[in-house]
C-alpha atoms as a PDB file:
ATOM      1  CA  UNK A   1      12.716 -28.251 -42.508  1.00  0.00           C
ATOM      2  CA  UNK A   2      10.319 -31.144 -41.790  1.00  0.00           C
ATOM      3  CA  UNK A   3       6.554 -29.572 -41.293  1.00  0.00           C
ATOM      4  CA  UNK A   4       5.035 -29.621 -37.788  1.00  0.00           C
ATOM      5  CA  UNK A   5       1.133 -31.431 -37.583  1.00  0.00           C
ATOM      6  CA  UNK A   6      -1.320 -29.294 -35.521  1.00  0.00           C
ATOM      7  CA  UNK A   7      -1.088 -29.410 -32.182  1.00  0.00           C
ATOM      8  CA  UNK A   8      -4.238 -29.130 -31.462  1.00  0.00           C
ATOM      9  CA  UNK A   9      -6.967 -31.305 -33.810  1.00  0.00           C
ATOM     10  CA  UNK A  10     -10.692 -29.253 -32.322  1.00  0.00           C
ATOM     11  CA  UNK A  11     -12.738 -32.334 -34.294  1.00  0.00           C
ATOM     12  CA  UNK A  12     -10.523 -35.260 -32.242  1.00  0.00           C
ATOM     13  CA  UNK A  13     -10.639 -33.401 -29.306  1.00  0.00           C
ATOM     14  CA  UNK A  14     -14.515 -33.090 -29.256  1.00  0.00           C
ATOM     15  CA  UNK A  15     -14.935 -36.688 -30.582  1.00  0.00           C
ATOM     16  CA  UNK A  16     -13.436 -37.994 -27.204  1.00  0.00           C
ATOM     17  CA  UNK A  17     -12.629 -35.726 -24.627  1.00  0.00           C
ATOM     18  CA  UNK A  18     -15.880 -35.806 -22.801  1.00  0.00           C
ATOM     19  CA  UNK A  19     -15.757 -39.717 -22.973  1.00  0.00           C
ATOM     20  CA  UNK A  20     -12.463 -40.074 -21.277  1.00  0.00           C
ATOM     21  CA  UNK A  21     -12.429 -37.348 -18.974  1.00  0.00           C
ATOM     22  CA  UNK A  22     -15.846 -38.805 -17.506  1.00  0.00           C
ATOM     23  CA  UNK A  23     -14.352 -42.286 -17.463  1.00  0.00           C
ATOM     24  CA  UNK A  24     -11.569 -41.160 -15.263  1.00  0.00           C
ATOM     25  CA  UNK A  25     -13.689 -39.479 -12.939  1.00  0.00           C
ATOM     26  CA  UNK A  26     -16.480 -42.305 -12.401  1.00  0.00           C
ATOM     27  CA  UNK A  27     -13.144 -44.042 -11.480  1.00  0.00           C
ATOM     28  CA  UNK A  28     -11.274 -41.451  -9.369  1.00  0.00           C
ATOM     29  CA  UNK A  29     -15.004 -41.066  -7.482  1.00  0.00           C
ATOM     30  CA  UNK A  30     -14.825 -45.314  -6.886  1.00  0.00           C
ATOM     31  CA  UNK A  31     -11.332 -45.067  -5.518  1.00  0.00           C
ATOM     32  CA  UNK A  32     -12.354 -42.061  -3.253  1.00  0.00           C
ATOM     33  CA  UNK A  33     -11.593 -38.614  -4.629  1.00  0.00           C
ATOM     34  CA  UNK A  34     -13.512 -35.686  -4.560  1.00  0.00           C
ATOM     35  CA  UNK A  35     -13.569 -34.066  -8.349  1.00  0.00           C
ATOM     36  CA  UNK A  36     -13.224 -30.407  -8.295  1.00  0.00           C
ATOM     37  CA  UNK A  37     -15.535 -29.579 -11.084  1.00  0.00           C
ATOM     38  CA  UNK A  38     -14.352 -26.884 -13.215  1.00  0.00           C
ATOM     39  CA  UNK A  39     -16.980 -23.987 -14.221  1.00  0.00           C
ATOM     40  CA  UNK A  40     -15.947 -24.106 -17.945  1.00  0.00           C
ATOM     41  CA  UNK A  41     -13.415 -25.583 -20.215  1.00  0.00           C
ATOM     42  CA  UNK A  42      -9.953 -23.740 -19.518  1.00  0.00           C
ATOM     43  CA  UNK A  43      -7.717 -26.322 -21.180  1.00  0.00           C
ATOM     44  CA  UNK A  44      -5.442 -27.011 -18.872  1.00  0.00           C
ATOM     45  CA  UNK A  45      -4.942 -30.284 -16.937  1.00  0.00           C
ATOM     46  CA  UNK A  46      -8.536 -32.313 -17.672  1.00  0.00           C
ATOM     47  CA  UNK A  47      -8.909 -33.048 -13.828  1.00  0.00           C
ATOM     48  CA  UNK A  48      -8.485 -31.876 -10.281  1.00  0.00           C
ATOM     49  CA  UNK A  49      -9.472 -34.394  -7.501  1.00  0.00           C
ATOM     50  CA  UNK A  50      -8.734 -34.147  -3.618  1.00  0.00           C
ATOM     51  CA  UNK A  51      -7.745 -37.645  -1.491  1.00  0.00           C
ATOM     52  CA  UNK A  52      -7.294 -37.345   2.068  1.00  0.00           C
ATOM     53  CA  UNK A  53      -6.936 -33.352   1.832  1.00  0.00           C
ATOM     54  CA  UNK A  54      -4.092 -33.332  -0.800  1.00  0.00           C
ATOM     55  CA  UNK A  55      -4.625 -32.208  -4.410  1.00  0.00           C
ATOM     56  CA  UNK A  56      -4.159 -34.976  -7.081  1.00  0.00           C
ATOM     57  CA  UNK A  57      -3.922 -33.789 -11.613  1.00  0.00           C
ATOM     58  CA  UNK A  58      -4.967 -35.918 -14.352  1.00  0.00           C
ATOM     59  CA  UNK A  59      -4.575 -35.206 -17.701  1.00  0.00           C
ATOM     60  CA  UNK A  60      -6.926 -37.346 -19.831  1.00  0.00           C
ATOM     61  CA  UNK A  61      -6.258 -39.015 -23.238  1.00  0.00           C
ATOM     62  CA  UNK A  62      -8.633 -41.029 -25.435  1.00  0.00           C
ATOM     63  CA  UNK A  63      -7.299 -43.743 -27.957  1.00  0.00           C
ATOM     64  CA  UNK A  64      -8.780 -46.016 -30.677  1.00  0.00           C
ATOM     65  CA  UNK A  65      -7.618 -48.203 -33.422  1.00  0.00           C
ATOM     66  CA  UNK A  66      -5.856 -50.519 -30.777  1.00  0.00           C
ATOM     67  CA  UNK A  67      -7.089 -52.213 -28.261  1.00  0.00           C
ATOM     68  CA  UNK A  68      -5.535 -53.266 -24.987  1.00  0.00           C
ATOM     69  CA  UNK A  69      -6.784 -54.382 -21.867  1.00  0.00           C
ATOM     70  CA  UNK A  70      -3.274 -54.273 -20.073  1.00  0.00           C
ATOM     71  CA  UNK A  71       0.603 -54.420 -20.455  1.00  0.00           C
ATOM     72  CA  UNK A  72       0.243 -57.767 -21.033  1.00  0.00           C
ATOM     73  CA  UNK A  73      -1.840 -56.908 -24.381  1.00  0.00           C
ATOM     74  CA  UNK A  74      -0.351 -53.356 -25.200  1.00  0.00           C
ATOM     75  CA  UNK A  75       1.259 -54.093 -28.741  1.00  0.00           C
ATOM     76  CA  UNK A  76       4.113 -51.161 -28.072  1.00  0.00           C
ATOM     77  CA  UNK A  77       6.708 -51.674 -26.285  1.00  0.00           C
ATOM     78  CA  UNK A  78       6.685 -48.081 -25.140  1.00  0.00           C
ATOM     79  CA  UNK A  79       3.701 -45.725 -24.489  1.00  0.00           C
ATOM     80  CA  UNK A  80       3.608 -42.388 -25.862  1.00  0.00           C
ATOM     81  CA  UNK A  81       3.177 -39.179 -24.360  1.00  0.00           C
ATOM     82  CA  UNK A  82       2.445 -36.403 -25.869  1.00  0.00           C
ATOM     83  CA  UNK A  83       5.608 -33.806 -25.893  1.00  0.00           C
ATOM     84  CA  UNK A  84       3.036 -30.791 -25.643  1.00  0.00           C
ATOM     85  CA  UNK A  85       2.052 -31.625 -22.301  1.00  0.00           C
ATOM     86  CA  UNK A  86       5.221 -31.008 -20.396  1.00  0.00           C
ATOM     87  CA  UNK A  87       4.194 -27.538 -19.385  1.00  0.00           C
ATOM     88  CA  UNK A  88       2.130 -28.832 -16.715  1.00  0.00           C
ATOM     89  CA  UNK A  89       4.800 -31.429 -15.290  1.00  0.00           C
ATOM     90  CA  UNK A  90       5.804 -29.113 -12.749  1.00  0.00           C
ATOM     91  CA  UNK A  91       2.838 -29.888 -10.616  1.00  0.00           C
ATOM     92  CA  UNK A  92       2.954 -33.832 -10.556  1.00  0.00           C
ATOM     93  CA  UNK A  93       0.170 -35.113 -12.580  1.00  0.00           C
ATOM     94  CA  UNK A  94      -0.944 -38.362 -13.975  1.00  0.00           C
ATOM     95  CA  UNK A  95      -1.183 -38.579 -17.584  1.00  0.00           C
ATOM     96  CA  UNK A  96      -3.809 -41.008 -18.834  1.00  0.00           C
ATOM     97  CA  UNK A  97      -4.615 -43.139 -22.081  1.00  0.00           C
ATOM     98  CA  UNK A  98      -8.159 -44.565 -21.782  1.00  0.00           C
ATOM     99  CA  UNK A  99      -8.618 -47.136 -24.432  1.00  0.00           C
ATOM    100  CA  UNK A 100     -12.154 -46.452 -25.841  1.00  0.00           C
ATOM    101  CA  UNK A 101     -12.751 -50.065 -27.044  1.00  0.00           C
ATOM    102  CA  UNK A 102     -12.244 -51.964 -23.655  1.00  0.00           C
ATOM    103  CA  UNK A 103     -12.039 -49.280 -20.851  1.00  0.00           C
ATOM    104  CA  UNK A 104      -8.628 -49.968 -19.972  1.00  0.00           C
ATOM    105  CA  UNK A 105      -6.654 -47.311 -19.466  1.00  0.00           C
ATOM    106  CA  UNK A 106      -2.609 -46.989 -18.528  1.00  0.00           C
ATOM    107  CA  UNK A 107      -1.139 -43.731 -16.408  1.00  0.00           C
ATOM    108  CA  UNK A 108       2.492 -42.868 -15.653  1.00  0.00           C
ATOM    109  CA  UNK A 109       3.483 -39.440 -13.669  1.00  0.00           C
ATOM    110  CA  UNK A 110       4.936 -36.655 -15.269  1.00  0.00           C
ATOM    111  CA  UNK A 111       7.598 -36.935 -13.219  1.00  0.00           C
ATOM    112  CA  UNK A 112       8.736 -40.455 -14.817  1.00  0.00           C
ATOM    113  CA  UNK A 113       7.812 -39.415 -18.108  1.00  0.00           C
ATOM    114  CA  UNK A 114       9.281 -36.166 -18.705  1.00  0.00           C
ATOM    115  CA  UNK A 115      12.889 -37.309 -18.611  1.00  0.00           C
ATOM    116  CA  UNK A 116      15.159 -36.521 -21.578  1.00  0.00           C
ATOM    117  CA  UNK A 117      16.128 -40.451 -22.024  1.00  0.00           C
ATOM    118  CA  UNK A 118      12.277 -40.818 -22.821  1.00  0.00           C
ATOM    119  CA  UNK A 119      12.278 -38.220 -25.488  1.00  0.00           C
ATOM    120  CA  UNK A 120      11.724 -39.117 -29.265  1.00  0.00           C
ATOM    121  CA  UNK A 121      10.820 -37.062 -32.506  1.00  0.00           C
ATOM    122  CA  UNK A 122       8.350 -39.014 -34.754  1.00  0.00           C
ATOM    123  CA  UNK A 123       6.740 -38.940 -38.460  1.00  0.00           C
ATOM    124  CA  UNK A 124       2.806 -38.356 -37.617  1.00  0.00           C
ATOM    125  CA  UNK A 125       0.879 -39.268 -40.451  1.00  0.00           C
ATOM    126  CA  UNK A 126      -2.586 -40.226 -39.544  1.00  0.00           C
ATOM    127  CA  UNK A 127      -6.338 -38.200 -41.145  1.00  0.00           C
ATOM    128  CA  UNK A 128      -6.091 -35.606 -39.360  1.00  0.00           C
ATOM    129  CA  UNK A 129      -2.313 -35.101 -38.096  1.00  0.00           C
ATOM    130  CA  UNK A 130       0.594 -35.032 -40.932  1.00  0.00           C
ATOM    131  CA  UNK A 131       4.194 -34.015 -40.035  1.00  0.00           C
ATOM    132  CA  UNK A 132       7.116 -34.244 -37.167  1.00  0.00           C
ATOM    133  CA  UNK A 133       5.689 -34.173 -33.493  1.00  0.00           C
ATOM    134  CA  UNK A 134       7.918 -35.058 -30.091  1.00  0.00           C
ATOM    135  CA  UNK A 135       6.642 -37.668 -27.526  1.00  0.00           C
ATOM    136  CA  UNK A 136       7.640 -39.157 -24.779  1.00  0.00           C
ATOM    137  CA  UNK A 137       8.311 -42.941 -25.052  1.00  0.00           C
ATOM    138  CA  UNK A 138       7.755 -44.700 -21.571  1.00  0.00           C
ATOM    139  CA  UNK A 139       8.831 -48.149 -21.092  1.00  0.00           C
ATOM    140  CA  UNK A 140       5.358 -49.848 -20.434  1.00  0.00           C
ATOM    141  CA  UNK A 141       6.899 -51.613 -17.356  1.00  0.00           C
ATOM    142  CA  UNK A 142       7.076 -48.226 -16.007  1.00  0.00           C
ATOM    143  CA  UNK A 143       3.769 -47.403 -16.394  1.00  0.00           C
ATOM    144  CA  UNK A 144       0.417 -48.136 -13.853  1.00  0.00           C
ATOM    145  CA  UNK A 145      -2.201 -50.290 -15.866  1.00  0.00           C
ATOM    146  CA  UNK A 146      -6.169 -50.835 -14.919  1.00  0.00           C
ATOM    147  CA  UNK A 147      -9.164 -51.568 -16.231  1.00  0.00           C
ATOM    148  CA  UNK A 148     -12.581 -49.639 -15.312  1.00  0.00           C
END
């Protein structure tokens, strides 16, 4: 039986969840949502924001080590989504992967991403994550790209 890497990594997380999550919302605030600021860290989705009285999720993601500054740049042909985050696809929210190096960042909606055809088991084996892990592998045509 192939070992499972942590789920959660508390050192990555604190490294660059701040950073992205207050990317995304300098950028939601340009493009005219309210935030909903949350009282404390609950760990669900990273960020509520309300556009022309609807409710709008984003889930947040920071990433390193390779830079892009679009699709045309993206050296995947795929991007991955983390398996673990399907529990909140129910609700419709946009999971995005800030690139710390340029301040580009791609999104997709859960509702193109969590689709069996996208699923994929993989090898992890990076400092601080070592074993089998599940993502979701999105065609990068499919997916929205910006820069902030």
């Amino acid at each position: 039986m192939k070992k499972q890497p942590k789920a959660f990594v508390k050192e990555s997380y604190n490294r660059s969840n701040d950073w992205g999550i207050n990317k995304i919302k300098e950028y939601l605030i340009s493009a005219g949502y309210k935030i909903q600021e949350k009282e404390k860290e609950d760990y669900k989705v990273d960020i509520t924001a309300e556009k022309n009285g609807k409710d709008h999720y984003f889930e947040v993601e920071t990433k390193t080590g390779y830079p892009f500054t679009g699709k045309s740049d993206f050296k995947f042909e795929t991007v991955s989504f983390l398996a673990r985050k399907k529990k909140w696809a129910d609700i419709g929210f946009w999971y995005i992967i800030v690139c710390k190096e340029t301040n580009a960042f791609v999104m997709c909606n859960s509702q193109v991403i969590y689709q069996e055809k996208h699923l994929t088991q993989l090898e992890i084996d990076s400092a601080e994550r070592k074993g089998t892990d599940y993502f979701y592998r999105v065609p990068k045509k499919d997916c929205h790209w910006y820069k902030i």
